[in-house]
N, C-alpha and C. Protein backbone atom coordinates (compact mmCIF):
# COMPACT_ATOMS: atom_id res chain seq x y z
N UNK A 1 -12.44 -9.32 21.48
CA UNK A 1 -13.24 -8.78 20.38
C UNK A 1 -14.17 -9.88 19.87
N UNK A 2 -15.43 -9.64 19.66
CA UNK A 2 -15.90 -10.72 18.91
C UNK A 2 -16.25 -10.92 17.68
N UNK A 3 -16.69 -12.25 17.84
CA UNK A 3 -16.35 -13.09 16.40
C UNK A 3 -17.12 -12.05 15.17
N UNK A 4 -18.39 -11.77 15.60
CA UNK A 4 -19.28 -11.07 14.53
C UNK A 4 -18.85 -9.66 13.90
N UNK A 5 -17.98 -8.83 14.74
CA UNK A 5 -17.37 -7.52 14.28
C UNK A 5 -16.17 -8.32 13.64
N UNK A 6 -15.40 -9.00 14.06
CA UNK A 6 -14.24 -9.61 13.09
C UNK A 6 -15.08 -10.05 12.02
N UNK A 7 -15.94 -10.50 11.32
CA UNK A 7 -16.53 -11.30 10.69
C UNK A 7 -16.94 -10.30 9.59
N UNK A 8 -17.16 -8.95 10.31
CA UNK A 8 -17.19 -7.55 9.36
C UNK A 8 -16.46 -6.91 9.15
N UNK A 9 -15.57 -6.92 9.85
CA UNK A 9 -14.15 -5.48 9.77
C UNK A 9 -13.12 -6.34 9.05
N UNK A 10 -13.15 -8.01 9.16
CA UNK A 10 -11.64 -8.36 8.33
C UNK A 10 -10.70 -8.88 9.80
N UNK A 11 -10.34 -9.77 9.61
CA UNK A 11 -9.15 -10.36 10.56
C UNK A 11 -8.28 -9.64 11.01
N UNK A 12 -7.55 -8.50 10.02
CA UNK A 12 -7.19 -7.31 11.11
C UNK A 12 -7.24 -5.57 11.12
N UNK A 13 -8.36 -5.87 10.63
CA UNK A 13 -9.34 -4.14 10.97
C UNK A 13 -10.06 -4.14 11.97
N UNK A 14 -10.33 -4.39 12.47
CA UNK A 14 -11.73 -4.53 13.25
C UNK A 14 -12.52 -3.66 13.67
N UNK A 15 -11.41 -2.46 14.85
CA UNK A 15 -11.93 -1.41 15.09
C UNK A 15 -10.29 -0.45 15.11
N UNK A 16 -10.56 0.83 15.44
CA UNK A 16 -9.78 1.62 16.58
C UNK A 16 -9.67 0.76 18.07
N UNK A 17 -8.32 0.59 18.62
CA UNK A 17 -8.57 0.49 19.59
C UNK A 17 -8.21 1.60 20.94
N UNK A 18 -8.56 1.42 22.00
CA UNK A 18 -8.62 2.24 22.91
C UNK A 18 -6.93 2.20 23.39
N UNK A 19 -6.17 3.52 23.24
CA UNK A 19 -4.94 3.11 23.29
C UNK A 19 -4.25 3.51 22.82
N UNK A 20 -4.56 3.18 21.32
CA UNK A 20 -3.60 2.92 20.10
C UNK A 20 -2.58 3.83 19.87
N UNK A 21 -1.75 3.86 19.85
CA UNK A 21 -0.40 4.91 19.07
C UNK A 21 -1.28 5.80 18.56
N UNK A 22 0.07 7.46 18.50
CA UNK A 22 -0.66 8.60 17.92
C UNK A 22 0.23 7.64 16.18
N UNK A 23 1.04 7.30 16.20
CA UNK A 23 1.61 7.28 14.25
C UNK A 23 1.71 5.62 14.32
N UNK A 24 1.62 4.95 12.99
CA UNK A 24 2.06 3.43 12.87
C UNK A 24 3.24 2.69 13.03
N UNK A 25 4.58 3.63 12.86
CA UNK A 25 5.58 2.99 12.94
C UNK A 25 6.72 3.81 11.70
N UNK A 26 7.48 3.95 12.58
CA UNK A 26 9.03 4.39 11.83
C UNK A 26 9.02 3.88 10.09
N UNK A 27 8.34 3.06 10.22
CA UNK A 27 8.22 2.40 8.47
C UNK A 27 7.62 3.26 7.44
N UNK A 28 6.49 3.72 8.18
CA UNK A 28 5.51 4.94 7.51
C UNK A 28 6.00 6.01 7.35
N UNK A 29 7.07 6.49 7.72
CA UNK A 29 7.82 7.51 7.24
C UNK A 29 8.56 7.27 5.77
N UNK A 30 8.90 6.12 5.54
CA UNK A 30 9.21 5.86 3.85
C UNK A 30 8.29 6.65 2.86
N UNK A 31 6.95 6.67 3.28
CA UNK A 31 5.92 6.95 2.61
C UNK A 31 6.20 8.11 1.72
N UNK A 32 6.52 9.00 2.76
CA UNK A 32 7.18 10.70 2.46
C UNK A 32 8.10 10.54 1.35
N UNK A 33 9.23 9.94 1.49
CA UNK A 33 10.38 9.43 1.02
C UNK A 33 10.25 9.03 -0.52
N UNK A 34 8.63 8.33 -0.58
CA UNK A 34 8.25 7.53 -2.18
C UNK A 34 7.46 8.91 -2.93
N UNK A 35 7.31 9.87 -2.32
CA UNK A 35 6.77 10.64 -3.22
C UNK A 35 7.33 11.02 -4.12
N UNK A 36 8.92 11.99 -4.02
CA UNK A 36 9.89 12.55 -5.16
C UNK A 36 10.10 11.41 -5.68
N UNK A 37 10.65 10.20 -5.50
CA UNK A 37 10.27 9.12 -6.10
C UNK A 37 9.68 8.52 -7.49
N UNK A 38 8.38 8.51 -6.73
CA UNK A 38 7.25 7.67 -7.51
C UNK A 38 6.83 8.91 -8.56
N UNK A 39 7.08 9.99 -8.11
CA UNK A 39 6.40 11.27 -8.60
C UNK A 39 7.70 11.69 -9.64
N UNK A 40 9.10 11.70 -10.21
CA UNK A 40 9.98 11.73 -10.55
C UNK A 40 9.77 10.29 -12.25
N UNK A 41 9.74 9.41 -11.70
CA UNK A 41 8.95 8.08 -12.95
C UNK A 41 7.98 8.51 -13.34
N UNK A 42 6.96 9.10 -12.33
CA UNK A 42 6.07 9.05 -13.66
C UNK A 42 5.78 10.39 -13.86
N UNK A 43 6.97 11.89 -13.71
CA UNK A 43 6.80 12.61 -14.70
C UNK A 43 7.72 12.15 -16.04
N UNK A 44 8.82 11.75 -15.42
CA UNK A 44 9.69 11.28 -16.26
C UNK A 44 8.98 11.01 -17.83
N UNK A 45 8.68 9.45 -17.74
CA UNK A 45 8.16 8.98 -18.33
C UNK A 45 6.60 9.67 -19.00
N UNK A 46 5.46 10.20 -18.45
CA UNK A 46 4.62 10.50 -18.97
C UNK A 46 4.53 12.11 -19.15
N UNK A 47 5.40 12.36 -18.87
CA UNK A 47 6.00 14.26 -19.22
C UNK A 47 4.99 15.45 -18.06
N UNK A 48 5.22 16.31 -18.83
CA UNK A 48 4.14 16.99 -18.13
C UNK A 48 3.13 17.18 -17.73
N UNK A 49 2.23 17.28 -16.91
CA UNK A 49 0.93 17.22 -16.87
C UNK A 49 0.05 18.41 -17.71
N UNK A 50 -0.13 18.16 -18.90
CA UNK A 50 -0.54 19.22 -19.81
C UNK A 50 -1.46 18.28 -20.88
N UNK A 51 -1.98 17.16 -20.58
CA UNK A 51 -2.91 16.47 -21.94
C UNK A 51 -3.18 15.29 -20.98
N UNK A 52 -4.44 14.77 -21.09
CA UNK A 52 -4.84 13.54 -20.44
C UNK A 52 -4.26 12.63 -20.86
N UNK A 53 -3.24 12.23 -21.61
CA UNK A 53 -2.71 11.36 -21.74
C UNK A 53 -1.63 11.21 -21.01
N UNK A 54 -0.63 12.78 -20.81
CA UNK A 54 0.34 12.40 -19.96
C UNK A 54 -0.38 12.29 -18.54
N UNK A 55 -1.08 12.65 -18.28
CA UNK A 55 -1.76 12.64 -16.76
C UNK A 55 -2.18 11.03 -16.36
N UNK A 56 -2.29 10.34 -17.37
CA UNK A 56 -3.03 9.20 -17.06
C UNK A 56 -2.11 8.40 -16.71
N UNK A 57 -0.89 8.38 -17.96
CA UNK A 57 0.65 7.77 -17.69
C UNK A 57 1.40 8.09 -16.64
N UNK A 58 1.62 9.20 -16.29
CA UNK A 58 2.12 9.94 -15.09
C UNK A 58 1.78 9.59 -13.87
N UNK A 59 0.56 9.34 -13.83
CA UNK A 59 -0.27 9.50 -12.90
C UNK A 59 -0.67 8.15 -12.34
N UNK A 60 -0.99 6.94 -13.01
CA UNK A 60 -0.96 5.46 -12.93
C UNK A 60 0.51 5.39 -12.30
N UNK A 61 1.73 5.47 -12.91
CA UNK A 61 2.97 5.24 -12.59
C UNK A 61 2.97 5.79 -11.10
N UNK A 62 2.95 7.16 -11.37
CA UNK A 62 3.16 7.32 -9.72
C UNK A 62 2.59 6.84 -8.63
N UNK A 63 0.93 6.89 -8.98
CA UNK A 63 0.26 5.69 -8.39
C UNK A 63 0.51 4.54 -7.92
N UNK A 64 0.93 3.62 -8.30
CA UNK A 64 1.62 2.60 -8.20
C UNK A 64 2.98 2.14 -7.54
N UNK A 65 3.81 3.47 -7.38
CA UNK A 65 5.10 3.33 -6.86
C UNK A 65 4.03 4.09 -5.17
N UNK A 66 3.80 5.01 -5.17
CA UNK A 66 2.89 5.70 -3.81
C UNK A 66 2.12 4.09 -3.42
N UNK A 67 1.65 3.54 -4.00
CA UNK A 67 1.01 2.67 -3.64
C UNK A 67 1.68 1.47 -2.92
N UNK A 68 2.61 0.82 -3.58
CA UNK A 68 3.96 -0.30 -3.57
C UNK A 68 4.44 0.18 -2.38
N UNK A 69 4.78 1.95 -1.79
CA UNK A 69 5.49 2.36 -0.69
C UNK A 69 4.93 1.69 0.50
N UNK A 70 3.26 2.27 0.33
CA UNK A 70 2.03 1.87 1.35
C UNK A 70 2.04 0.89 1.72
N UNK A 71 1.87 -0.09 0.76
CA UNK A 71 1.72 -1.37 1.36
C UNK A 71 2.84 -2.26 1.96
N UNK A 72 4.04 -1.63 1.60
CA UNK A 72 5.61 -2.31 2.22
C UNK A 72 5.22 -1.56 3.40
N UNK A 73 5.04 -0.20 3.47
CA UNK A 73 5.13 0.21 5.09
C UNK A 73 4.14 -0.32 5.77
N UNK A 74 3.10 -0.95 5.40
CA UNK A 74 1.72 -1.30 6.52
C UNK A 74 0.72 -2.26 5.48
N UNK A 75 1.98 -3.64 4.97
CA UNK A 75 0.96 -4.62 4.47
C UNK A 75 -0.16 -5.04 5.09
N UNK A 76 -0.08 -5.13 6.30
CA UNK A 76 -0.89 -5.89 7.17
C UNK A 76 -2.14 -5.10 7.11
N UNK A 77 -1.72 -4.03 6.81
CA UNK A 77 -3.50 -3.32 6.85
C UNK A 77 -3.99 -3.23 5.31
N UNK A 78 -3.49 -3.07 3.87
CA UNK A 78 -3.85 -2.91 2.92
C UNK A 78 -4.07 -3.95 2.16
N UNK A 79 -3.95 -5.34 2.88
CA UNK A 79 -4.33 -6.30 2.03
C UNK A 79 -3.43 -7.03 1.02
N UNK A 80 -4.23 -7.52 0.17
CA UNK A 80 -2.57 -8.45 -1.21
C UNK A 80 -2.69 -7.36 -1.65
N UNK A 81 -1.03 -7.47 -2.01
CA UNK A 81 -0.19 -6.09 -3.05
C UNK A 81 -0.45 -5.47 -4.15
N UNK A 82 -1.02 -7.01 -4.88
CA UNK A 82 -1.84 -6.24 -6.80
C UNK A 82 -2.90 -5.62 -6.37
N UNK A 83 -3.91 -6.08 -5.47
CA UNK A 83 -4.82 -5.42 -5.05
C UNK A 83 -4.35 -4.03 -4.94
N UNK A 84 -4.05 -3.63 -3.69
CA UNK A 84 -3.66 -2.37 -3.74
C UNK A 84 -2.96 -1.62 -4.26
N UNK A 85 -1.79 -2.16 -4.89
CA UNK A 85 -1.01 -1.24 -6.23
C UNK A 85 -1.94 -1.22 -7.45
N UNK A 86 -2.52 -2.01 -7.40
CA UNK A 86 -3.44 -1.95 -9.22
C UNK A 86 -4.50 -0.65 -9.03
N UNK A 87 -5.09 -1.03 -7.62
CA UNK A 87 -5.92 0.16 -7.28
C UNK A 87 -5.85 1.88 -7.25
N UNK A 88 -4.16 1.52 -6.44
CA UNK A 88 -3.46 3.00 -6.52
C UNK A 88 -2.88 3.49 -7.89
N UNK A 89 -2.63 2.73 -8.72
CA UNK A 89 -2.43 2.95 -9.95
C UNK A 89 -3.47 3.67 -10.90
N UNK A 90 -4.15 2.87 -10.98
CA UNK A 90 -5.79 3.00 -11.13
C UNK A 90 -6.43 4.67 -11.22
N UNK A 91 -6.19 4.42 -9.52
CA UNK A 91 -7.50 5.23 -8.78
C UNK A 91 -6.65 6.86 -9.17
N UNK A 92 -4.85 6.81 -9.09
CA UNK A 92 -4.40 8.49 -9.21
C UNK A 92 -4.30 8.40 -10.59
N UNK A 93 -4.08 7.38 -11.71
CA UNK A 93 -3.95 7.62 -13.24
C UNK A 93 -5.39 8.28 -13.63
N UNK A 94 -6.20 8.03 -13.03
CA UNK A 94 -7.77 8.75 -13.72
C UNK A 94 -7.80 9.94 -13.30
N UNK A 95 -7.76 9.71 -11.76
CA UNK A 95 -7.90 11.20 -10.54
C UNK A 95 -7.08 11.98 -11.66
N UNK A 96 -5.94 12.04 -11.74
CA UNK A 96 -4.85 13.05 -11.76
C UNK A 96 -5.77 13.51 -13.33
N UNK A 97 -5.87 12.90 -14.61
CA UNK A 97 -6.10 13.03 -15.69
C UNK A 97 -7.70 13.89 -15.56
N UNK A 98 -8.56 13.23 -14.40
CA UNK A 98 -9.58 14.32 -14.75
C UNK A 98 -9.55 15.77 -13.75
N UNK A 99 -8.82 15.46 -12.42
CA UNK A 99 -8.43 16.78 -12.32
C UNK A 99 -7.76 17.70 -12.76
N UNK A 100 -6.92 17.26 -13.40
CA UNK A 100 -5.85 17.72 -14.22
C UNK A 100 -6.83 18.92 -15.23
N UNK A 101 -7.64 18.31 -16.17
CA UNK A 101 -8.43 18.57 -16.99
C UNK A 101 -9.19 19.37 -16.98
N UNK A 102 -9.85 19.23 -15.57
CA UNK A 102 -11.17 19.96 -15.19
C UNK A 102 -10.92 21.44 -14.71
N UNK A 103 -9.12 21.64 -14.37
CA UNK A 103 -8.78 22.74 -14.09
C UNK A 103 -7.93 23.59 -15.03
N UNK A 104 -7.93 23.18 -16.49
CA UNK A 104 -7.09 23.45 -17.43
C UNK A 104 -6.21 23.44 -17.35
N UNK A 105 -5.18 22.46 -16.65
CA UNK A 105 -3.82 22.10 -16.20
C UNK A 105 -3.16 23.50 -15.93
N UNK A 106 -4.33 24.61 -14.94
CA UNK A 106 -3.35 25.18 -14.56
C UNK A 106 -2.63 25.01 -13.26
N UNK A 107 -1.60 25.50 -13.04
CA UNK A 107 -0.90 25.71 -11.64
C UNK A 107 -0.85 26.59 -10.58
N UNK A 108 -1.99 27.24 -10.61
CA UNK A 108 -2.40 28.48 -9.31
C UNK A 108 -2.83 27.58 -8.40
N UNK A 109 -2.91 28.51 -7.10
CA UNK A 109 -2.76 27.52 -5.82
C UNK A 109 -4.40 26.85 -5.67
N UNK A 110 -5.24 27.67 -6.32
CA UNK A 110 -6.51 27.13 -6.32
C UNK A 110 -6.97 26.12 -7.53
N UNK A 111 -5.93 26.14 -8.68
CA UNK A 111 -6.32 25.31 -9.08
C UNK A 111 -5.44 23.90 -8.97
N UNK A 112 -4.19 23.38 -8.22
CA UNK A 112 -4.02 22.65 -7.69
C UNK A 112 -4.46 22.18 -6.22
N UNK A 113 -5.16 22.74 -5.46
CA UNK A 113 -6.11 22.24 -4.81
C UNK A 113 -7.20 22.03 -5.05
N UNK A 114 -7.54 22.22 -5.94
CA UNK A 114 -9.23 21.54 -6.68
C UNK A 114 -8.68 19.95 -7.44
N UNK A 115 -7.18 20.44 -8.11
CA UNK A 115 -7.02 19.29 -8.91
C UNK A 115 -6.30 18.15 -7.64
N UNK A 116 -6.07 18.32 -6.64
CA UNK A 116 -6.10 17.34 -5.46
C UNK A 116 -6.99 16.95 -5.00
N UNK A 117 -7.91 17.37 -5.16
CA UNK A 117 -9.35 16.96 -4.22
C UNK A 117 -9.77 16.12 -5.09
N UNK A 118 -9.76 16.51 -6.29
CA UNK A 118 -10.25 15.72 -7.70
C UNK A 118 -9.86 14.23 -7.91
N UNK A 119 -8.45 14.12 -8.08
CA UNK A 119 -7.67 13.25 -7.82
C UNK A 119 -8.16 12.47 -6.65
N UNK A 120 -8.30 13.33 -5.66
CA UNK A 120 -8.15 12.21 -4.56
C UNK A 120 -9.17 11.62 -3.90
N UNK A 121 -10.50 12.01 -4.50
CA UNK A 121 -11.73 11.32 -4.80
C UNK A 121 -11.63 9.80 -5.60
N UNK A 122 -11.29 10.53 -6.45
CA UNK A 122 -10.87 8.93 -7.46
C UNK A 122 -10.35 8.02 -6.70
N UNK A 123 -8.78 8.18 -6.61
CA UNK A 123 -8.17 7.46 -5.64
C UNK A 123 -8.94 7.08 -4.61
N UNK A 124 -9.25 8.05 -3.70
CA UNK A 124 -9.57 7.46 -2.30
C UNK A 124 -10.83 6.29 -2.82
N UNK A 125 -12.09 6.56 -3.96
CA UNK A 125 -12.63 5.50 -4.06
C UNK A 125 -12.41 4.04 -4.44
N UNK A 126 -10.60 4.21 -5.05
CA UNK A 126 -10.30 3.33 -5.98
C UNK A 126 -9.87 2.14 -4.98
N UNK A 127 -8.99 3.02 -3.89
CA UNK A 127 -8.04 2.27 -2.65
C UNK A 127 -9.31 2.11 -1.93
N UNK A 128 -10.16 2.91 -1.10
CA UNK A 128 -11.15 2.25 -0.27
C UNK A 128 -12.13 0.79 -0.57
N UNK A 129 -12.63 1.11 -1.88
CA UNK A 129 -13.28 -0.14 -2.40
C UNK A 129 -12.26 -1.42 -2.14
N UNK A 130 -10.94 -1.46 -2.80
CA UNK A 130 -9.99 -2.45 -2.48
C UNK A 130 -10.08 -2.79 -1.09
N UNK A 131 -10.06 -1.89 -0.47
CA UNK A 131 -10.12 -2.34 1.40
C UNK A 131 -11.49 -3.08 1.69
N UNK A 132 -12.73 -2.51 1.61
CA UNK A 132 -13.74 -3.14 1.61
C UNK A 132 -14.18 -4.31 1.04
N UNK A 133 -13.79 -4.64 -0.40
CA UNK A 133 -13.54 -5.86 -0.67
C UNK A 133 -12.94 -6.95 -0.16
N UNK A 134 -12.13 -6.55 0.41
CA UNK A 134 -11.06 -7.56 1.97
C UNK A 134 -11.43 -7.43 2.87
N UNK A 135 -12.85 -6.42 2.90
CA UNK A 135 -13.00 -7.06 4.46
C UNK A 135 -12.36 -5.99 5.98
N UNK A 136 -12.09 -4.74 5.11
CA UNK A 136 -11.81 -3.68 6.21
C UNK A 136 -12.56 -2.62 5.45
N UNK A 137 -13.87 -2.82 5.97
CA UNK A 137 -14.94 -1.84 5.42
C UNK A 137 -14.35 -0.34 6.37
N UNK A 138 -14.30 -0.23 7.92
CA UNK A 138 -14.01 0.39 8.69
C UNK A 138 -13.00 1.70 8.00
N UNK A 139 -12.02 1.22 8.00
CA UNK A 139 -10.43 1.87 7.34
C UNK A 139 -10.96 2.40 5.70
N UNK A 140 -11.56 1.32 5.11
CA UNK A 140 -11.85 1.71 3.82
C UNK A 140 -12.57 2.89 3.51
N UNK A 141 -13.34 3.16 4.26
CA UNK A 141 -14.57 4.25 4.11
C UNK A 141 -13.84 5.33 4.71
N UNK A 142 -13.06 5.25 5.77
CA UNK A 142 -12.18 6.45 6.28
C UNK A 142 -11.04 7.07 5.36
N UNK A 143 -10.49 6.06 4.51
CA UNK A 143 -9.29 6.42 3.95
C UNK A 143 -9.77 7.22 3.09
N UNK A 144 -10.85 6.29 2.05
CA UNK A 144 -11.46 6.76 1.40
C UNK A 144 -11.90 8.58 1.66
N UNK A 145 -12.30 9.07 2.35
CA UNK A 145 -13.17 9.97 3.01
C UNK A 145 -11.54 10.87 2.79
N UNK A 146 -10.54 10.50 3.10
CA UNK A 146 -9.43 11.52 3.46
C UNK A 146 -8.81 11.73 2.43
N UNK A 147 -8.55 11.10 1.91
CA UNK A 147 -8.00 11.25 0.23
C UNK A 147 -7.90 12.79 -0.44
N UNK A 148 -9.27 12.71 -0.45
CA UNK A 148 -8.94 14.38 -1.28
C UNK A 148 -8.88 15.43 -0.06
N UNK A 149 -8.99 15.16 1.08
CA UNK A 149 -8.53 16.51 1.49
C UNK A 149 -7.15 16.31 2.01
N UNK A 150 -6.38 15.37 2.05
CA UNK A 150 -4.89 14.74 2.14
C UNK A 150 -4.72 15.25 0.87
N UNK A 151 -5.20 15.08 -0.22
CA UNK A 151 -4.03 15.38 -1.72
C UNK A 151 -4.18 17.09 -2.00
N UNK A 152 -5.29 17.62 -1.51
CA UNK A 152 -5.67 19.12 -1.62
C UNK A 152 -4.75 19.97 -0.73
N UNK A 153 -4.53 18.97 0.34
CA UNK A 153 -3.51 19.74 1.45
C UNK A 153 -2.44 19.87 0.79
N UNK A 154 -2.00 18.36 0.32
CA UNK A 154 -0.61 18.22 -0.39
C UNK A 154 -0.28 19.51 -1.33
N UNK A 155 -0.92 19.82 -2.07
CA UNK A 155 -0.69 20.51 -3.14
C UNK A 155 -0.76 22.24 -2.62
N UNK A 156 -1.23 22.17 -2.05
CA UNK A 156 -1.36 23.67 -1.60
C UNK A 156 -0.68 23.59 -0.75
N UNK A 157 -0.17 23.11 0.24
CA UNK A 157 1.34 23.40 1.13
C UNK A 157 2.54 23.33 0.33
N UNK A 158 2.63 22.31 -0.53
CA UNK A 158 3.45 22.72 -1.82
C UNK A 158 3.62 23.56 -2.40
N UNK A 159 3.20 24.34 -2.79
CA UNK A 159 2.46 25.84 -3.62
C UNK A 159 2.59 26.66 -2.87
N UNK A 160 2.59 26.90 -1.60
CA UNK A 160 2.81 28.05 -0.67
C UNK A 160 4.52 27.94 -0.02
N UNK A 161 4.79 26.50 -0.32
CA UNK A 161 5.87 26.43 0.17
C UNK A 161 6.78 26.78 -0.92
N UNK A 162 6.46 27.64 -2.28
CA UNK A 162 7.78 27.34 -2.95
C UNK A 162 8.03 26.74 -4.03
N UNK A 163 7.91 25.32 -3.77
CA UNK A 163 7.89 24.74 -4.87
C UNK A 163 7.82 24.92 -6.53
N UNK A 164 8.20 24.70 -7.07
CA UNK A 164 8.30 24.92 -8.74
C UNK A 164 7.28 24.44 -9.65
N UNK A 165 5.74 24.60 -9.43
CA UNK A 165 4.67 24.17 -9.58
C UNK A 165 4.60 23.73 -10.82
N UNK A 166 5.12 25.39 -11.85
CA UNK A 166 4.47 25.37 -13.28
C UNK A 166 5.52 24.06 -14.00
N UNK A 167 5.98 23.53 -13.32
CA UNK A 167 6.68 22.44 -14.06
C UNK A 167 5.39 21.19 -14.27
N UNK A 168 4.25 21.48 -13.64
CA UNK A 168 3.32 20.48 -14.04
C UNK A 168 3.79 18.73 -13.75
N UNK A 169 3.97 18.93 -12.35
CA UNK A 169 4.69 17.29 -12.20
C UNK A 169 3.19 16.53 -11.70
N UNK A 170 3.64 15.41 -11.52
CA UNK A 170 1.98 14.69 -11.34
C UNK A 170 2.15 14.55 -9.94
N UNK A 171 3.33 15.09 -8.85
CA UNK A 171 2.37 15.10 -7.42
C UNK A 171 3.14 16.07 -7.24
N UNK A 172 2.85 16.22 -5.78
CA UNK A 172 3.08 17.40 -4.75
C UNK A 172 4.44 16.84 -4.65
N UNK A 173 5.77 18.32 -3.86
CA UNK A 173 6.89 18.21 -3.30
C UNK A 173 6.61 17.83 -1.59
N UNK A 174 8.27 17.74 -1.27
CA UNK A 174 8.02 17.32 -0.02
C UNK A 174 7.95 17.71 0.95
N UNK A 175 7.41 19.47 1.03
CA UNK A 175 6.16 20.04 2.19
C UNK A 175 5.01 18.76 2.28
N UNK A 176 4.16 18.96 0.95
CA UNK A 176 2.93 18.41 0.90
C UNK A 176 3.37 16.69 1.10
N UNK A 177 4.48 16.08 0.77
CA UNK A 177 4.54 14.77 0.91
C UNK A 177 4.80 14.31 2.32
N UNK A 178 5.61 15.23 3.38
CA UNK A 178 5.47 15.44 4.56
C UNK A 178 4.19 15.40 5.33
N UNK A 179 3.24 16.22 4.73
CA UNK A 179 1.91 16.58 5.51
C UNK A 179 0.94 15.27 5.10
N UNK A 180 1.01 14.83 4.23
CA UNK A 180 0.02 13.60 3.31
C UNK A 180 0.94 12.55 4.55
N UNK A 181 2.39 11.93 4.56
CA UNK A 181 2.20 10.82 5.52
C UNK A 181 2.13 11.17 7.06
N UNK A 182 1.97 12.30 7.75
CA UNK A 182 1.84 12.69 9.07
C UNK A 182 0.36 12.14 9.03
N UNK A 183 -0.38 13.07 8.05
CA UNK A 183 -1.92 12.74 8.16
C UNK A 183 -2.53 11.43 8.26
N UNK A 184 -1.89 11.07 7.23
CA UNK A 184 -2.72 9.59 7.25
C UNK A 184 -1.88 8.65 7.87
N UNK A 185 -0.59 8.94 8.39
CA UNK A 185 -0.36 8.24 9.41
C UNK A 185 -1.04 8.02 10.82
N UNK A 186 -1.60 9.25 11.07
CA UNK A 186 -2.52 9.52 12.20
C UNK A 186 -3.64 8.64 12.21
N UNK A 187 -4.14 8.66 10.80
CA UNK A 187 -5.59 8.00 10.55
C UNK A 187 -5.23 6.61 10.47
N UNK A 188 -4.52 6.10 9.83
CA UNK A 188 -3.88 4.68 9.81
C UNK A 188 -3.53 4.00 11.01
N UNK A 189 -3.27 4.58 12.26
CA UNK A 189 -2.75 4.19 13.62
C UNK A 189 -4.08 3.71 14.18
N UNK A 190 -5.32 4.35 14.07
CA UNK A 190 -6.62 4.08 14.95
C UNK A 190 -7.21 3.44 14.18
N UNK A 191 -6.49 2.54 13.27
CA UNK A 191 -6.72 0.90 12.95
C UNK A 191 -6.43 -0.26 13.01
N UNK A 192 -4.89 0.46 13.17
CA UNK A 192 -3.98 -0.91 13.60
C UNK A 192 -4.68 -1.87 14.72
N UNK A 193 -4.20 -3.02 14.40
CA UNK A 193 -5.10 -3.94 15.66
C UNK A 193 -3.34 -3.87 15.93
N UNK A 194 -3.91 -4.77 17.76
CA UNK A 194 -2.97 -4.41 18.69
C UNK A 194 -1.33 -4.87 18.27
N UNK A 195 -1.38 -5.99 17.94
CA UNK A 195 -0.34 -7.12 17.48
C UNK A 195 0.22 -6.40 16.53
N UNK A 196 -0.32 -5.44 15.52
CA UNK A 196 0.21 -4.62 14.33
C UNK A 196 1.21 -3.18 15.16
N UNK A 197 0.48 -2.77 16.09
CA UNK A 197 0.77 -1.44 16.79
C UNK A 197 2.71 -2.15 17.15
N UNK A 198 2.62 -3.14 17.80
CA UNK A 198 3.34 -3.72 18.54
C UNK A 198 4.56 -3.53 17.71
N UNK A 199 3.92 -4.63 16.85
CA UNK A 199 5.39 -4.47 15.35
C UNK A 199 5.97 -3.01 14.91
N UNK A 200 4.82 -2.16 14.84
CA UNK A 200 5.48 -0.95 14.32
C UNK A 200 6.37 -0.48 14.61
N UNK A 201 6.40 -0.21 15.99
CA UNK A 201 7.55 0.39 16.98
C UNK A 201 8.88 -0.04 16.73
């Protein structure tokens, strides 16, 4: 690979390579795992999603634990940790609070897929910028790009699956937490540089 695309993509983004694994590694399955989780603290704590305030609290918290998961399962690609937890914190405490908002915190299946997309605009700009700032412009602009239709999926496979919506929790159950790390596990693999692929396994 040469020096000048390393010099743009980051020491280990660089490209997709020709090859690469369809998923990153048995680790990335935690991911799934941090949603009831991370999503459990910060309804806990910031209650229902029914006022921008709990959305922001809720929603930062969970952020942050979703985030903390990410980067234990695939430091090597997300960079230093405050970076990306501050970001994911960040990027779903706003997302969640203005989607939340913009759909009158209701819970029909259309309006939790608007309030995912919403969300995951934020986010995805909050986490991509963090990537690009380090130097994996590549991944950044992609992740970025998937975000809200990863959190729109989330929520509406949730919602069709069942789930107990009108409880107003600040993420999706684990249909949608299932489908969010398959997805972006997929997308996350056709970045790994080779030496990363290796480890995963």
């Amino acid at each position: 690979m040469d020096d000048s695309r390393l010099a743009v993509e980051g020491p280990h983004l660089a490209a997709a390579h020709t090859g690469s694994p369809v998923f990153p590694g048995w680790r990335w399955a935690a991911v799934a795992l941090a949603f009831p989780i991370a999503g459990l603290i910060g309804w806990t704590v910031g209650g229902h999603v029914d006022a921008v305030g709990a959305a922001l609290i809720g929603g930062a918290l969970t952020g942050a634990g979703l985030g903390a998961a990410e980067w234990l399962a695939a430091k090597d690609m997300f960079g230093q940790w405050p970076v990306w937890v501050g970001a994911s914190a960040v990027g779903y405490g706003v997302g969640l609070a203005a989607g939340a908002a913009l759909v009158g915190y209701e819970t029909d299946l259309g309006s939790l897929a608007a309030m995912g997309a919403v969300s995951g605009v934020v986010l995805g700009a909050a986490q991509g910028l963090a990537l690009v700032r380090q130097g994996s412009t590549r991944l950044g602009m992609a992740w970025g790009l998937a975000m809200p239709v990863l959190l729109a999926a989330g929520w509406s496979i949730t919602t069709l699956g069942g789930i107990d919506v009108d409880k107003q929790f600040t993420v999706f159950g684990a249909f949608g937490a299932i489908t969010f790390m398959v997805l972006s596990g997929l997308l996350l693999a056709r970045f790994m540089p080779d030496e990363d692929q290796a480890e995963a396994r």
